[in-house]
C-alpha atoms as a PDB file:
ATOM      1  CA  UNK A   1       0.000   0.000   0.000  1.00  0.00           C
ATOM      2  CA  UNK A   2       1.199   3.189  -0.885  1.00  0.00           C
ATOM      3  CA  UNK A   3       0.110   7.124  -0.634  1.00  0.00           C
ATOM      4  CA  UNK A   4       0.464  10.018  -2.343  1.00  0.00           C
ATOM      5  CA  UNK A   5      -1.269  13.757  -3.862  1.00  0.00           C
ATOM      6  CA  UNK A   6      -4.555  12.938  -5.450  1.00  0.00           C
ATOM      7  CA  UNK A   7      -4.482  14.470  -9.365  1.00  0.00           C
ATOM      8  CA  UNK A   8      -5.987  14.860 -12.231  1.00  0.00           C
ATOM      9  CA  UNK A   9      -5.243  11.503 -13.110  1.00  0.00           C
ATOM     10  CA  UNK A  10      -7.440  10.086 -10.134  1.00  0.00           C
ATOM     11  CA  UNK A  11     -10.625  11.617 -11.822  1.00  0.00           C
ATOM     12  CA  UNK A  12     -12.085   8.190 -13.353  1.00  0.00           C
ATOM     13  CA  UNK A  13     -11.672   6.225 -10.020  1.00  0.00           C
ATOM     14  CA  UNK A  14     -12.427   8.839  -7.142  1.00  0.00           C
ATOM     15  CA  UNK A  15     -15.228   9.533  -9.396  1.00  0.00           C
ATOM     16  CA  UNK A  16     -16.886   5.851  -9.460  1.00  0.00           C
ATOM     17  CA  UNK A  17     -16.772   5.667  -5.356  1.00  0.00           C
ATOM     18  CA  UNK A  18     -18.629   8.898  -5.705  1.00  0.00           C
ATOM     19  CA  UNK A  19     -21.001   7.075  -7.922  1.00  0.00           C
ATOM     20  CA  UNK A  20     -21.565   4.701  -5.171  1.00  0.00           C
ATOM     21  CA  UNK A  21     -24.303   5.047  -3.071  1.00  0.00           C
ATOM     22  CA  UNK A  22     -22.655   2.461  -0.651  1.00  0.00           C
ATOM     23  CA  UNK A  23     -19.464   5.073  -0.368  1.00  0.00           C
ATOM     24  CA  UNK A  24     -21.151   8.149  -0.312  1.00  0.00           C
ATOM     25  CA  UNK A  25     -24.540   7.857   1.719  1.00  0.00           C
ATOM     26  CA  UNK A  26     -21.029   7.308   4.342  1.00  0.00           C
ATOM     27  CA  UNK A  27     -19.332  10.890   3.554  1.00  0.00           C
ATOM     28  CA  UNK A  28     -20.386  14.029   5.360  1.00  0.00           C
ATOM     29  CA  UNK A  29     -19.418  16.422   2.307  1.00  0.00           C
ATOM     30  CA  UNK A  30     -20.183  14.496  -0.975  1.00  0.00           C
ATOM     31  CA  UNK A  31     -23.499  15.217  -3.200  1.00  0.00           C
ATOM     32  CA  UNK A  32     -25.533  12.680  -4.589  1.00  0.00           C
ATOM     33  CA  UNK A  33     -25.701  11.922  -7.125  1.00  0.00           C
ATOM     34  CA  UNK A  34     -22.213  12.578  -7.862  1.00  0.00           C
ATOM     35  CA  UNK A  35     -21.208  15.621  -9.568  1.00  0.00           C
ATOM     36  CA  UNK A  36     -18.221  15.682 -12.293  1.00  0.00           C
ATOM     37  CA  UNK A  37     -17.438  19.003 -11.232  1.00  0.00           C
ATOM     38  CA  UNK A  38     -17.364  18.121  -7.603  1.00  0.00           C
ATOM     39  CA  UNK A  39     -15.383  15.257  -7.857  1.00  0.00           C
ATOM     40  CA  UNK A  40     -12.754  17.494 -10.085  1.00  0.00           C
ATOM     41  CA  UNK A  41     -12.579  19.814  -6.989  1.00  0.00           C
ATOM     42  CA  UNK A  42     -11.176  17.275  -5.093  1.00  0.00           C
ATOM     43  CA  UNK A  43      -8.476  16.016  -7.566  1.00  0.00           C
ATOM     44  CA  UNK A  44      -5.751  17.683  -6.497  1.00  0.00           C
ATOM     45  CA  UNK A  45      -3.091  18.292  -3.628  1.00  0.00           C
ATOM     46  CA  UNK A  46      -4.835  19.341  -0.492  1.00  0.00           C
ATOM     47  CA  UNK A  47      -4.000  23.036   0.288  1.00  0.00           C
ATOM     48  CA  UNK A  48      -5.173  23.742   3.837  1.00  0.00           C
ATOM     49  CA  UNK A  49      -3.680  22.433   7.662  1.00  0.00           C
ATOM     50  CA  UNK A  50      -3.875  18.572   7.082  1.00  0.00           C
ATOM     51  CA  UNK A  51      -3.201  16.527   3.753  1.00  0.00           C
ATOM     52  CA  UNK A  52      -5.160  14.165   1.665  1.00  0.00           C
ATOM     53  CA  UNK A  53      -3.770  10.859   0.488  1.00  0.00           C
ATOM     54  CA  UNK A  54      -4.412   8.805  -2.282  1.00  0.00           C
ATOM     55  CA  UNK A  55      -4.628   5.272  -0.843  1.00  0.00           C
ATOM     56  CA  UNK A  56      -3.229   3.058  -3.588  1.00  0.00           C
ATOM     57  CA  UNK A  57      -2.621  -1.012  -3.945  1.00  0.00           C
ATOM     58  CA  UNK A  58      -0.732  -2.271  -6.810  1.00  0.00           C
ATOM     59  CA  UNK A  59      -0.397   1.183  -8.347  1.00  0.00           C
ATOM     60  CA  UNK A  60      -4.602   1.375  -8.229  1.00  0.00           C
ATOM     61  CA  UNK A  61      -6.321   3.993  -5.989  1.00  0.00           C
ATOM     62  CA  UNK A  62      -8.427   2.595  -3.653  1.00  0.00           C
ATOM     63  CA  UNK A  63      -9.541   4.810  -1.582  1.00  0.00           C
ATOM     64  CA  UNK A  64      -8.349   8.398   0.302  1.00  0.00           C
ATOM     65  CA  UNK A  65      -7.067   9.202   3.731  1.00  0.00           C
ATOM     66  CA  UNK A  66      -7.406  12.775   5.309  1.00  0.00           C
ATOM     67  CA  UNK A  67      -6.721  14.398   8.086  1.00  0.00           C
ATOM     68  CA  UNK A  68      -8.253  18.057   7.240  1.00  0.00           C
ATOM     69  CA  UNK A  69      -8.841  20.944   9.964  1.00  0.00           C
ATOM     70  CA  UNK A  70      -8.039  18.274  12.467  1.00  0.00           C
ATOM     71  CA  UNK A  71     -10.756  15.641  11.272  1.00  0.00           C
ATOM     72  CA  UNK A  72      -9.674  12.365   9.773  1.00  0.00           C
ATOM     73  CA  UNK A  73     -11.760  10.951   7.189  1.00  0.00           C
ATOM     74  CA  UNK A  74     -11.553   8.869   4.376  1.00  0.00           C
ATOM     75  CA  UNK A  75     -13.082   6.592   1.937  1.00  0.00           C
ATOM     76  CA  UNK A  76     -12.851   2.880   0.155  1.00  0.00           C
ATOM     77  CA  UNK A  77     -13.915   1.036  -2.880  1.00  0.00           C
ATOM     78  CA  UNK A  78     -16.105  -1.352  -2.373  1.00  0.00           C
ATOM     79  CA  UNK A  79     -13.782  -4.585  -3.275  1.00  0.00           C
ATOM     80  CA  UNK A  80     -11.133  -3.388  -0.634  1.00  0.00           C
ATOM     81  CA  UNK A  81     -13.536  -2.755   2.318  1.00  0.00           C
ATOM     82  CA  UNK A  82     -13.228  -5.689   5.365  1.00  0.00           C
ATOM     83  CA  UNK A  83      -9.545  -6.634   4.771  1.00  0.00           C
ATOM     84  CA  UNK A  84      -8.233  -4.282   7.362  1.00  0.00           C
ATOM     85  CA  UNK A  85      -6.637  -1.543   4.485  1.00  0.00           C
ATOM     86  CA  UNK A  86      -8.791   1.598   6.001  1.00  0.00           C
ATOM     87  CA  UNK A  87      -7.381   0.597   9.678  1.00  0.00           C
ATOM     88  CA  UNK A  88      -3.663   0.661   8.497  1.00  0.00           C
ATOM     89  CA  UNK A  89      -4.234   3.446   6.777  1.00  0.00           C
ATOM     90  CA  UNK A  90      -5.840   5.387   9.407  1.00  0.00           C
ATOM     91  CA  UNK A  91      -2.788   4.468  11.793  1.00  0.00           C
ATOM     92  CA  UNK A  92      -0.636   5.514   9.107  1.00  0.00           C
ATOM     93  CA  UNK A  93      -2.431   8.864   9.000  1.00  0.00           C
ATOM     94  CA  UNK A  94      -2.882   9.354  12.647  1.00  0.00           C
ATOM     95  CA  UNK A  95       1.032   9.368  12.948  1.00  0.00           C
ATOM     96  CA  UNK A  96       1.756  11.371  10.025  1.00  0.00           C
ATOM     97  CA  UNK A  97      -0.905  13.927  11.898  1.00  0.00           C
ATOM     98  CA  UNK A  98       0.737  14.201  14.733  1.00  0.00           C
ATOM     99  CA  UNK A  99       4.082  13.682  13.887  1.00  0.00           C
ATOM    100  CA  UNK A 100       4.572  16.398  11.469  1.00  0.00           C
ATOM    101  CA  UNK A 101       1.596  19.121  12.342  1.00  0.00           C
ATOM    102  CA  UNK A 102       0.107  20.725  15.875  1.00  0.00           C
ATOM    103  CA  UNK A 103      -3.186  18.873  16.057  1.00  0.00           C
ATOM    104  CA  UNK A 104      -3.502  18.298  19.783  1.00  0.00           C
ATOM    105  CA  UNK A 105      -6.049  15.744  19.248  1.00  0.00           C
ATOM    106  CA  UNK A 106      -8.111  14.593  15.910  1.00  0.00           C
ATOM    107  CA  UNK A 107     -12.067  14.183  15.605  1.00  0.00           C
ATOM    108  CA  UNK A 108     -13.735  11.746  13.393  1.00  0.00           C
ATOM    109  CA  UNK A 109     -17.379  11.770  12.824  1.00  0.00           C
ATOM    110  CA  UNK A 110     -19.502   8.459  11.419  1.00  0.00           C
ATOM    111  CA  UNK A 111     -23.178   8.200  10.911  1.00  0.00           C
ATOM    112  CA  UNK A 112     -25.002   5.908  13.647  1.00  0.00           C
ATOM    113  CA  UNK A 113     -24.835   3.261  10.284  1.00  0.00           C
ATOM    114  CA  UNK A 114     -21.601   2.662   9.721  1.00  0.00           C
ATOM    115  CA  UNK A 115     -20.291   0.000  12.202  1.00  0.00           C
ATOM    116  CA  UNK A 116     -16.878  -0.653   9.669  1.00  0.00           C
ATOM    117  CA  UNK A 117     -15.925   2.953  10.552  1.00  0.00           C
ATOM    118  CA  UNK A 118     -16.498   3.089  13.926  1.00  0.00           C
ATOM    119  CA  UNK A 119     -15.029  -0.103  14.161  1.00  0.00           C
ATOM    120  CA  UNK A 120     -11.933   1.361  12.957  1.00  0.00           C
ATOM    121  CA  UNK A 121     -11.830   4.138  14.918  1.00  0.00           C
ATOM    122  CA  UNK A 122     -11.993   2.380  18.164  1.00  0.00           C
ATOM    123  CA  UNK A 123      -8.879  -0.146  16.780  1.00  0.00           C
ATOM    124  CA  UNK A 124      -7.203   3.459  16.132  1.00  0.00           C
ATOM    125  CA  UNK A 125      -7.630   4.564  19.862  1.00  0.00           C
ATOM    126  CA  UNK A 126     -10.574   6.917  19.365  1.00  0.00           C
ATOM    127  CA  UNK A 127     -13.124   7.349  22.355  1.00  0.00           C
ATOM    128  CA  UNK A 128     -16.917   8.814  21.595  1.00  0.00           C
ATOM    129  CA  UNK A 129     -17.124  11.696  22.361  1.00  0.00           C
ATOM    130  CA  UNK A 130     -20.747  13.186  21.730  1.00  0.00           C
ATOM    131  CA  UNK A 131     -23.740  11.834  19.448  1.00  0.00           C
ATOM    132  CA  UNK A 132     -26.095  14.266  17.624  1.00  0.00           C
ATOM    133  CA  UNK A 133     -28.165  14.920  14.136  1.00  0.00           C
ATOM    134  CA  UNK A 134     -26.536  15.835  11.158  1.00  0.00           C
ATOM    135  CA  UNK A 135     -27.155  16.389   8.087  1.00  0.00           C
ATOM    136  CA  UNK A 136     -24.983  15.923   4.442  1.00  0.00           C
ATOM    137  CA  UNK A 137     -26.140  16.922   0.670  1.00  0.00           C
ATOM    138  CA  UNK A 138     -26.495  12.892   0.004  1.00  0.00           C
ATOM    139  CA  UNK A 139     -28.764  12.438   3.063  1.00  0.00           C
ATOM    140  CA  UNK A 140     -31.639  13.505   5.667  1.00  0.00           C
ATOM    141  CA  UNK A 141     -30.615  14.634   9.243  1.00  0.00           C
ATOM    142  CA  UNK A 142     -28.797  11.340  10.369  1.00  0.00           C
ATOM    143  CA  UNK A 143     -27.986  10.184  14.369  1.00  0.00           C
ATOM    144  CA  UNK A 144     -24.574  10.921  14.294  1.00  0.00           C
ATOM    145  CA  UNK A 145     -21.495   9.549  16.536  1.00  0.00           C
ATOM    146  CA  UNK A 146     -18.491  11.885  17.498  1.00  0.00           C
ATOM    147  CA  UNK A 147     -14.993  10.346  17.933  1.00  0.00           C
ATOM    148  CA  UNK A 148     -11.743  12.103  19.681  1.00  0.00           C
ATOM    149  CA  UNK A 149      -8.330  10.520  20.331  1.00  0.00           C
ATOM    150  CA  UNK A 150      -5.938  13.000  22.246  1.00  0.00           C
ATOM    151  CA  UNK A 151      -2.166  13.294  20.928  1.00  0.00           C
ATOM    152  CA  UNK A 152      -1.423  12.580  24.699  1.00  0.00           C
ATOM    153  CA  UNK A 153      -3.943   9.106  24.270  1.00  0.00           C
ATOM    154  CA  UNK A 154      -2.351   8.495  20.512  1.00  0.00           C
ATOM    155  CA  UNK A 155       1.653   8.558  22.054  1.00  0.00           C
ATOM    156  CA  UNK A 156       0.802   6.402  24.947  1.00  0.00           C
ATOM    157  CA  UNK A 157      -0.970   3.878  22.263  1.00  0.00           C
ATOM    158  CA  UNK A 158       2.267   3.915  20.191  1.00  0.00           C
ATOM    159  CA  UNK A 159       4.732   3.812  23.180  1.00  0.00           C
ATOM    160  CA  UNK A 160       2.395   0.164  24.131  1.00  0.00           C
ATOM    161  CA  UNK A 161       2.428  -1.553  21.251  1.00  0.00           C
ATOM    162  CA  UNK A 162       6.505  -1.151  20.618  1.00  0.00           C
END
């Protein structure tokens, strides 16, 4: 597994998980149906406090990583969801976060639906932290779970498992 900039090049497959309703009734941000121009927006290097990843396997993209304004968040295709890739990736992401920027802790949000994600947020170290309605553009006002995990929680995680 690898990661780098999204680009351009990423338009065709970033833009068939947005053509999933299985991947985006997930995402917070994304409109459905999926919108070309949208998707475009999102093809490039990531210019604010954070990054976003391309998650690639075999030289494919499967999916993104981000940790954005202090939220982590990401996405999978379909084919590569259950085999433990988003949970690696995550840990890879959580230590890139905190290694290299000032976050003192990272939020991660999940609709009430979405046990895989929650699932690995709690393998990643993150508590819950509040539950409330939401609302995206791809869905109605949704129960909503709240996750946190500290720097302070994250080290003594690391320091543990070496």
């Amino acid at each position: 597994m690898t990661y780098r900039a999204l680009g351009a090049d990423d338009f065709a497959a970033l833009h068939a998980m947005a053509s999933d309703w299985s991947i985006v009734r997930q995402l917070g941000r994304w409109p459905w149906p999926a919108q070309e121009a949208f998707t475009r927006s999102r093809c490039k290097p990531y210019a604010g406090h954070g990054f976003v990843r391309a998650v690639c396997l075999d030289g494919r993209l499967i999916g993104t990583m981000a940790v954005t304004g202090g939220e982590l968040g990401y996405m999978f295709a379909p084919d590569v969801q259950g085999r433990g890739i988003a949970t690696k990736a995550a840990r890879d992401a959580i230590a890139h976060a905190f290694d290299d920027y000032d976050f003192a802790a990272l939020k991660a949000t999940v609709w009430v639906d979405n046990a895989g994600s929650a699932a690995v947020l709690r393998k990643c170290g993150f508590t819950l932290w509040q539950t409330y309605y939401d609302q995206s553009p791809s869905r109605l006002p949704t129960l909503t779970h709240s996750y946190r995990l500290s720097r302070d929680t994250w080290d003594r995680l690391r320091t543990a498992a070496q």
